[in-house]
N, C-alpha and C. Protein backbone atom coordinates (compact mmCIF):
# COMPACT_ATOMS: atom_id res chain seq x y z
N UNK A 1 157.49 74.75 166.71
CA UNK A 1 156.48 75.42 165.92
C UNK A 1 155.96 76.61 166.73
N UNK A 2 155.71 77.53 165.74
CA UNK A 2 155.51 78.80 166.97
C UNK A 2 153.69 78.84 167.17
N UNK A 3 153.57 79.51 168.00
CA UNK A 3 151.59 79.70 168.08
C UNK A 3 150.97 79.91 166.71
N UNK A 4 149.78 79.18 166.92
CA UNK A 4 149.11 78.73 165.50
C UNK A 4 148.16 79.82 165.69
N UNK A 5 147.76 80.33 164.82
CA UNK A 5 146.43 80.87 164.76
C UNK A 5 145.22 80.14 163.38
N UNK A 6 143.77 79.92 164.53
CA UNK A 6 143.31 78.60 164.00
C UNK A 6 141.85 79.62 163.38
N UNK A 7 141.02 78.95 162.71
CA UNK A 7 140.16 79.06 162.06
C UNK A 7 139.24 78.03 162.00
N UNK A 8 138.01 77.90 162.23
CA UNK A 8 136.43 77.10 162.22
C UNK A 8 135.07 77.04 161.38
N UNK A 9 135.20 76.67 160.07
CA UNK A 9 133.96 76.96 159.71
C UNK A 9 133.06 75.61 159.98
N UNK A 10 131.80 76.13 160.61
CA UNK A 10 130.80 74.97 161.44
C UNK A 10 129.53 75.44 160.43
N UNK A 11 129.19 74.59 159.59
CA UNK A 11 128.09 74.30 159.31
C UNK A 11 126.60 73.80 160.37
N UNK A 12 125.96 74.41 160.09
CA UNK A 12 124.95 74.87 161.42
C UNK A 12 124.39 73.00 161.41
N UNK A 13 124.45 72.77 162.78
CA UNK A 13 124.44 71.54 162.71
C UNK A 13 125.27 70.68 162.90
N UNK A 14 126.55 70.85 162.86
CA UNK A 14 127.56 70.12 162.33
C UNK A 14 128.66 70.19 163.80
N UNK A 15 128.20 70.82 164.55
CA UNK A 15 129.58 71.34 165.49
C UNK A 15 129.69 70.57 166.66
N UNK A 16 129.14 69.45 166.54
CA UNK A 16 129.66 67.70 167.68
C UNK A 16 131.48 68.17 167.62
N UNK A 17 132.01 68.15 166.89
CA UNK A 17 133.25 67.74 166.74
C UNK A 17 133.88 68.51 166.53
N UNK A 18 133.44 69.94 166.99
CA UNK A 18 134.42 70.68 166.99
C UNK A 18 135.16 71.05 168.64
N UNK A 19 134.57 70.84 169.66
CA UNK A 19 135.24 70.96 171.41
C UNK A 19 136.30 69.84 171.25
N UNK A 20 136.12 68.49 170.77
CA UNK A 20 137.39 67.84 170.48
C UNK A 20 138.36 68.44 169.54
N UNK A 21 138.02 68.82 168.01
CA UNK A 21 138.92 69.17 167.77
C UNK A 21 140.17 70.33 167.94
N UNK A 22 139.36 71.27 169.13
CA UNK A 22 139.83 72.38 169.55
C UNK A 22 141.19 71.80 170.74
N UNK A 23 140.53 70.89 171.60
CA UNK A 23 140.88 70.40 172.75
C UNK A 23 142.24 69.76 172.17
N UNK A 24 141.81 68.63 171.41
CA UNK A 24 143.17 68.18 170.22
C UNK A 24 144.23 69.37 170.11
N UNK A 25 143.95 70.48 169.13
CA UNK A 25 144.65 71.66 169.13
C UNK A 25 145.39 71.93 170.58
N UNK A 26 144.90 72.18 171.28
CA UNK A 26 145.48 72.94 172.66
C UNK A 26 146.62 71.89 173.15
N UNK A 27 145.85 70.22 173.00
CA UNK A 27 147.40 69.41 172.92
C UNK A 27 148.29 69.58 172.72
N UNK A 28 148.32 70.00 170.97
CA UNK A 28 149.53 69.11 170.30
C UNK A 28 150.14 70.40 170.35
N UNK A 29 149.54 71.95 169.82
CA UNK A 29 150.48 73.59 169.81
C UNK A 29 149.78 74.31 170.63
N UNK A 30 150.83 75.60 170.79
CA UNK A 30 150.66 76.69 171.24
C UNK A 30 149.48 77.23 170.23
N UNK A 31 148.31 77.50 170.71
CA UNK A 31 147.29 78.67 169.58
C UNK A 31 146.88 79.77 170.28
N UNK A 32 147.67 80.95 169.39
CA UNK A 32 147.35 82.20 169.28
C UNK A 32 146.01 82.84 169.76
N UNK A 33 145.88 83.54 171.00
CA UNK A 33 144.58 83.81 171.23
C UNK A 33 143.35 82.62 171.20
N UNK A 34 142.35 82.80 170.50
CA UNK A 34 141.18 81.89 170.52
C UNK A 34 141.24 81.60 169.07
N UNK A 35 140.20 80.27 169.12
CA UNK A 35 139.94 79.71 167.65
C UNK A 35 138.92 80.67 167.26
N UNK A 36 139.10 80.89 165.90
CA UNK A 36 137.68 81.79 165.30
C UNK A 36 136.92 81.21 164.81
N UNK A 37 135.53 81.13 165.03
CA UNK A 37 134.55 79.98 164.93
C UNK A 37 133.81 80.86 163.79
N UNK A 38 133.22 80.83 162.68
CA UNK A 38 132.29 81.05 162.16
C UNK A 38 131.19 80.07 161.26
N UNK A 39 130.25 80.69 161.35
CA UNK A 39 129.10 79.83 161.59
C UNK A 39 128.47 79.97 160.15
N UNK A 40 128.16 78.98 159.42
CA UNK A 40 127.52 78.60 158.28
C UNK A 40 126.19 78.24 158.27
N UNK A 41 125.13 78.54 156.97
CA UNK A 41 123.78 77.89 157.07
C UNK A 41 124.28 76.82 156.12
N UNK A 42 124.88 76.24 155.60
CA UNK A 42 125.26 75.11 154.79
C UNK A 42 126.73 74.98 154.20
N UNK A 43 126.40 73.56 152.94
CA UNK A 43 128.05 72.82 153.12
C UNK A 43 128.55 74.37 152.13
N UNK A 44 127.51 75.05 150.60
CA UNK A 44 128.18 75.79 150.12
C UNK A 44 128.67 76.46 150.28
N UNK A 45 128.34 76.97 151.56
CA UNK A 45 128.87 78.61 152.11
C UNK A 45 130.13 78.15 152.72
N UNK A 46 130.75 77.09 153.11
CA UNK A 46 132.16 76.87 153.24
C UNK A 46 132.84 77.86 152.65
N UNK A 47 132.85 77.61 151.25
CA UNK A 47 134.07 78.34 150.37
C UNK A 47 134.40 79.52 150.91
N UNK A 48 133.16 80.39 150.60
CA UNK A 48 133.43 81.36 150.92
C UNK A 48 133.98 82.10 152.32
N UNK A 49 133.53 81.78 153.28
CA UNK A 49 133.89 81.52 154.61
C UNK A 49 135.56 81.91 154.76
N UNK A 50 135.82 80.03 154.09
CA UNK A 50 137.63 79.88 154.28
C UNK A 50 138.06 80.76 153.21
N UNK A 51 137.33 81.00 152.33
CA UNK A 51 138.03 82.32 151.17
C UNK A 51 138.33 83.60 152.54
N UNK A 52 137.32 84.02 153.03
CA UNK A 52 137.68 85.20 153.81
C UNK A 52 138.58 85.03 154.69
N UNK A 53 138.76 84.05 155.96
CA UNK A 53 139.72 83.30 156.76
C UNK A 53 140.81 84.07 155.62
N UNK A 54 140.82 83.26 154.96
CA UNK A 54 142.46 83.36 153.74
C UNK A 54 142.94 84.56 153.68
N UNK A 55 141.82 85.74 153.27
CA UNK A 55 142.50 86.92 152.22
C UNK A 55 142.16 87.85 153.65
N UNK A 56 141.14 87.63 155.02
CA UNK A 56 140.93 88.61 155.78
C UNK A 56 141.36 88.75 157.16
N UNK A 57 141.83 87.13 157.11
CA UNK A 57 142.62 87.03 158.74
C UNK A 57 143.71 86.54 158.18
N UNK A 58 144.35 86.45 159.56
CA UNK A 58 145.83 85.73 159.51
C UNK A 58 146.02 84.26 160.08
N UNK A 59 144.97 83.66 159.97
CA UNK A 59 144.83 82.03 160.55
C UNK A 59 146.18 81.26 160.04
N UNK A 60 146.31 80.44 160.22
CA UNK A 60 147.42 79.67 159.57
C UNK A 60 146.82 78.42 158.92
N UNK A 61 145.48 78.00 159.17
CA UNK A 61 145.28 76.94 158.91
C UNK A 61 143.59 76.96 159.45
N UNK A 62 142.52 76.88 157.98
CA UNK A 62 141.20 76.48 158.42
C UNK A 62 140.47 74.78 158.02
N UNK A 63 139.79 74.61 159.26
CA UNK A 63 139.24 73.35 159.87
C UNK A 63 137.64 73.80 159.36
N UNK A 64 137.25 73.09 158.26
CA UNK A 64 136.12 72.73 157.97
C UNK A 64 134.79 71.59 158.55
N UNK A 65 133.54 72.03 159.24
CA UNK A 65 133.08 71.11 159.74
C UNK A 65 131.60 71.24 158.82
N UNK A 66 131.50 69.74 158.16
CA UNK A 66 130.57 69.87 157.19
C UNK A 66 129.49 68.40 157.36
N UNK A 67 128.31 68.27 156.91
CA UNK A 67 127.99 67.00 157.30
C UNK A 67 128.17 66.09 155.60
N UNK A 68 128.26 64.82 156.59
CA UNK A 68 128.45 63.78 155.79
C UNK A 68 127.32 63.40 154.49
N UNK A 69 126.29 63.79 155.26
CA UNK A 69 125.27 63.12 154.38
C UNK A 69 124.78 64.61 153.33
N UNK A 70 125.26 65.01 152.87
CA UNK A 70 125.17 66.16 152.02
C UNK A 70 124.91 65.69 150.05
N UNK A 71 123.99 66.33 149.64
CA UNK A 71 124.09 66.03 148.37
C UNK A 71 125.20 66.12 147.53
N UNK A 72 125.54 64.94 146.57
CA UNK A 72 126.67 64.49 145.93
C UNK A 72 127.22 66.02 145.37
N UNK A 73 126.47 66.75 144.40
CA UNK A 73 126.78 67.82 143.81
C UNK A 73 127.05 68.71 144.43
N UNK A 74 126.61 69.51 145.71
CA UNK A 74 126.76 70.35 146.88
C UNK A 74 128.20 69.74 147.53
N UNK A 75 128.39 68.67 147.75
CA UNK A 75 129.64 68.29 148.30
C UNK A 75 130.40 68.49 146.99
N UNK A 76 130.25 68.17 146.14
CA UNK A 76 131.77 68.20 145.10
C UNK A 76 132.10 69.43 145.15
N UNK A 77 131.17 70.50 144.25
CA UNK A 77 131.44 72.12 144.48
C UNK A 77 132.10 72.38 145.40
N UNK A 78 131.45 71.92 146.66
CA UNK A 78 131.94 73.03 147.81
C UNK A 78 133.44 71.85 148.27
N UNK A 79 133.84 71.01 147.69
CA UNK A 79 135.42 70.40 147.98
C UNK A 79 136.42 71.07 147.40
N UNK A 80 135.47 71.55 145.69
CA UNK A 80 136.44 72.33 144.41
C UNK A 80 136.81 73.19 144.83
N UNK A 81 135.74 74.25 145.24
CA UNK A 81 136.02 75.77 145.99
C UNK A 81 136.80 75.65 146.76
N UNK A 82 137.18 74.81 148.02
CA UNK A 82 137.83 74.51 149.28
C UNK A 82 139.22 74.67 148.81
N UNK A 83 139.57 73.17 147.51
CA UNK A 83 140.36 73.34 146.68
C UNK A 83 141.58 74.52 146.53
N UNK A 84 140.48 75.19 145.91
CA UNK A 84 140.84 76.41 145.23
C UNK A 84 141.38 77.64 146.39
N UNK A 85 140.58 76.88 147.78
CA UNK A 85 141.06 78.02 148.48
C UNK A 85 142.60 78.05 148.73
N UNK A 86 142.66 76.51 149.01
CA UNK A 86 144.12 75.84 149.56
C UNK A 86 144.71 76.37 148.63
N UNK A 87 145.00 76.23 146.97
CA UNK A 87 145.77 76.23 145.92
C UNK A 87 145.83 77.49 145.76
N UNK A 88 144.82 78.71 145.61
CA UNK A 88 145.15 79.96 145.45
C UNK A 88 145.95 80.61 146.88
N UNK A 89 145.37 80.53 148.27
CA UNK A 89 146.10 81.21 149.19
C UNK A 89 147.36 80.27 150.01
N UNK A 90 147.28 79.29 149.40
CA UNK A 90 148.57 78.35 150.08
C UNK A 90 148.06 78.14 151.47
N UNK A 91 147.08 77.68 151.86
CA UNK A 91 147.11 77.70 153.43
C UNK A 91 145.65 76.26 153.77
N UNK A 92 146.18 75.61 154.59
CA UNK A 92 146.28 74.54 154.76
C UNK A 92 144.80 74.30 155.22
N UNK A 93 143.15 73.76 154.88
CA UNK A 93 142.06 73.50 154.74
C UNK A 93 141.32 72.21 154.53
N UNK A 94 140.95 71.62 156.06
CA UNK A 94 140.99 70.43 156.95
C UNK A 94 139.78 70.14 156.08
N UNK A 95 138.76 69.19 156.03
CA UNK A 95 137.45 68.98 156.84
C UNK A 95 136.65 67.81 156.81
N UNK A 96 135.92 67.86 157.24
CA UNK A 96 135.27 66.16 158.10
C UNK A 96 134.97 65.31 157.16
N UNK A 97 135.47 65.70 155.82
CA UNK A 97 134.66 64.65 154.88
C UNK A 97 135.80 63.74 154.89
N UNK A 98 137.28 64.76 154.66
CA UNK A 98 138.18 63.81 155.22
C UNK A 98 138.97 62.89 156.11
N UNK A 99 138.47 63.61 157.35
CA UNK A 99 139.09 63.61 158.75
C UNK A 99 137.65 63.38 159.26
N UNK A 100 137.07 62.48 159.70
CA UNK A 100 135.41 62.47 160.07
C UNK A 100 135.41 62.58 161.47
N UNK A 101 136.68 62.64 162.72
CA UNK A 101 136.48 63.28 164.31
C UNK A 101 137.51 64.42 164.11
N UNK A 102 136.89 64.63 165.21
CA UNK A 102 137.59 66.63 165.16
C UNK A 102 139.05 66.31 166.06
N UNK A 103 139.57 65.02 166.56
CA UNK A 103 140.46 64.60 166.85
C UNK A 103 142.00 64.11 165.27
N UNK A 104 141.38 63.37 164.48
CA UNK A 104 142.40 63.07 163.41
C UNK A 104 142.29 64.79 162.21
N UNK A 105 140.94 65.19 162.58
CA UNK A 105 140.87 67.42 162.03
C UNK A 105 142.21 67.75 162.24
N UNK A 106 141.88 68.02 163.55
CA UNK A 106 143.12 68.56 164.14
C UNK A 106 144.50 68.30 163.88
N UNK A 107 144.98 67.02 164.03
CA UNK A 107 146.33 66.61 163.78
C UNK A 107 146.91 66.58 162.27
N UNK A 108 145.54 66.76 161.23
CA UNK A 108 145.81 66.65 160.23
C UNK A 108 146.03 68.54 159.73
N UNK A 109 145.54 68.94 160.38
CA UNK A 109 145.55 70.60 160.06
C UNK A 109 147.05 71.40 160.88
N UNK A 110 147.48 70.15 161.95
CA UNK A 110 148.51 70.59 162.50
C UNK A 110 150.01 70.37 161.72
N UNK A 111 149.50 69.30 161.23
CA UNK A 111 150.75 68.43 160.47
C UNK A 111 150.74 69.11 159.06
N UNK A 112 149.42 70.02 158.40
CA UNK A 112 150.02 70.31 156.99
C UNK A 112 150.71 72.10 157.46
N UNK A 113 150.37 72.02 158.57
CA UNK A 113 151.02 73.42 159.15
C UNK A 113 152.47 73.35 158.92
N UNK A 114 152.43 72.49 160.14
CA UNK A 114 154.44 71.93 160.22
C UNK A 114 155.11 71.95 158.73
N UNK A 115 154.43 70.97 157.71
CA UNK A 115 154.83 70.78 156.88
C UNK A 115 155.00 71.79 155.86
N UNK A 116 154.47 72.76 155.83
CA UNK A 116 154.19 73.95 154.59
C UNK A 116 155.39 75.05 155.38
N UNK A 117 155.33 74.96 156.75
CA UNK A 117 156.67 75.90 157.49
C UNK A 117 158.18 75.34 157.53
N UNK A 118 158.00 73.87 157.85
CA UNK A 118 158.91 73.47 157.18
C UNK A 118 159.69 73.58 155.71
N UNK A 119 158.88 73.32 154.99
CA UNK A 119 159.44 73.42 153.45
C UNK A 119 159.11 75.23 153.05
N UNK A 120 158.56 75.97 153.53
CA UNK A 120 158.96 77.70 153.68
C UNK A 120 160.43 77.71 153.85
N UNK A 121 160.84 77.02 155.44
CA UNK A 121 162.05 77.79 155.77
C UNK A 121 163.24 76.83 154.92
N UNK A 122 162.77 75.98 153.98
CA UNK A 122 163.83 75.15 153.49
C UNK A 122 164.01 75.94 152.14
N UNK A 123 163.22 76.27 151.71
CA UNK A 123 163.13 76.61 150.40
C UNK A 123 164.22 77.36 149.86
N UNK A 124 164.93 77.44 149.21
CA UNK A 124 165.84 78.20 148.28
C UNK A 124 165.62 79.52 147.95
N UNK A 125 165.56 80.39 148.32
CA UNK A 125 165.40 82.34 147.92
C UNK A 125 166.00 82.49 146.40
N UNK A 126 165.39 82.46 145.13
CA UNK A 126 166.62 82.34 144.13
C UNK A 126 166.05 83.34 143.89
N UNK A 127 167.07 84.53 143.22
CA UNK A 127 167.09 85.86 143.06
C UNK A 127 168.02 86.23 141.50
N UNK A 128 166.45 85.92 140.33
CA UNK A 128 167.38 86.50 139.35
C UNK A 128 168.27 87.65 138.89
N UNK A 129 169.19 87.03 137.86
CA UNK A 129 170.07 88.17 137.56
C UNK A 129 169.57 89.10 136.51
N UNK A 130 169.60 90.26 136.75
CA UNK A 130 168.41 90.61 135.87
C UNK A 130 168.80 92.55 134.84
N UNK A 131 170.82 92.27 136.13
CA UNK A 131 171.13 93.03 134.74
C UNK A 131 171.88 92.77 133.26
N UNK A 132 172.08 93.75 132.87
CA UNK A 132 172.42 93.35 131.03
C UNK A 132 174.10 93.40 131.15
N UNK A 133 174.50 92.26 130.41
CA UNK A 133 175.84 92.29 130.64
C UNK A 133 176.80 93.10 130.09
């Protein structure tokens, strides 16, 4: 796997678990320069955050750190948006609600890496025919 370039959104409050999950990182790959940490006043402002990560850097993969005890409705939204980030920019968006130490973060943000480069370089190039006979 070649050097990762990583991404951090830390909900203010929330960043116990992110020196492990970094440390994790430096384990398992090579990462590109430094992790980019940016810093949140809450769980909603996630979205937007990993929206920018997506469309304004070149991360390969952002690690969400959010707290647990968050209101039901504030957590759903901001999972949908997250969602949406993964499904619209294809790129692979960790976070603690699922992975609750910044140790199983990590391996899980490493592994949908592998996996999405893997099935990139497998993929089939099909190139319609598209003149008139």
């Amino acid at each position: 796997m070649t050097a990762l370039k990583i991404g951090f959104v830390v909900v203010e409050g929330c960043g116990e678990q992110t020196m492990l999950a970094e440390h994790t990182l430096h384990q398992m790959v090579e990462i590109e320069g430094e992790v980019e940490y940016r810093l949140v006043p809450g769980t909603a402002e996630t979205v937007l955050a990993a929206k920018c990560f997506a469309e304004l850097t070149s991360v390969d993969a952002v690690l969400v750190f959010m707290p647990t005890e968050e209101h039901p409705q504030v957590l759903a939204a901001a999972l949908n948006g997250l969602t949406d980030v993964v499904l619209d920019w294809n790129m692979p968006v960790v976070t603690t609600i699922s992975y609750p130490d910044g140790t199983s973060l990590a391996r899980a943000a490493v592994a949908m890496v592998g996996l999405q480069m893997e099935m990139e370089a497998r993929a089939e190039r099909v190139q319609m025919d598209t003149s008139v006979n």
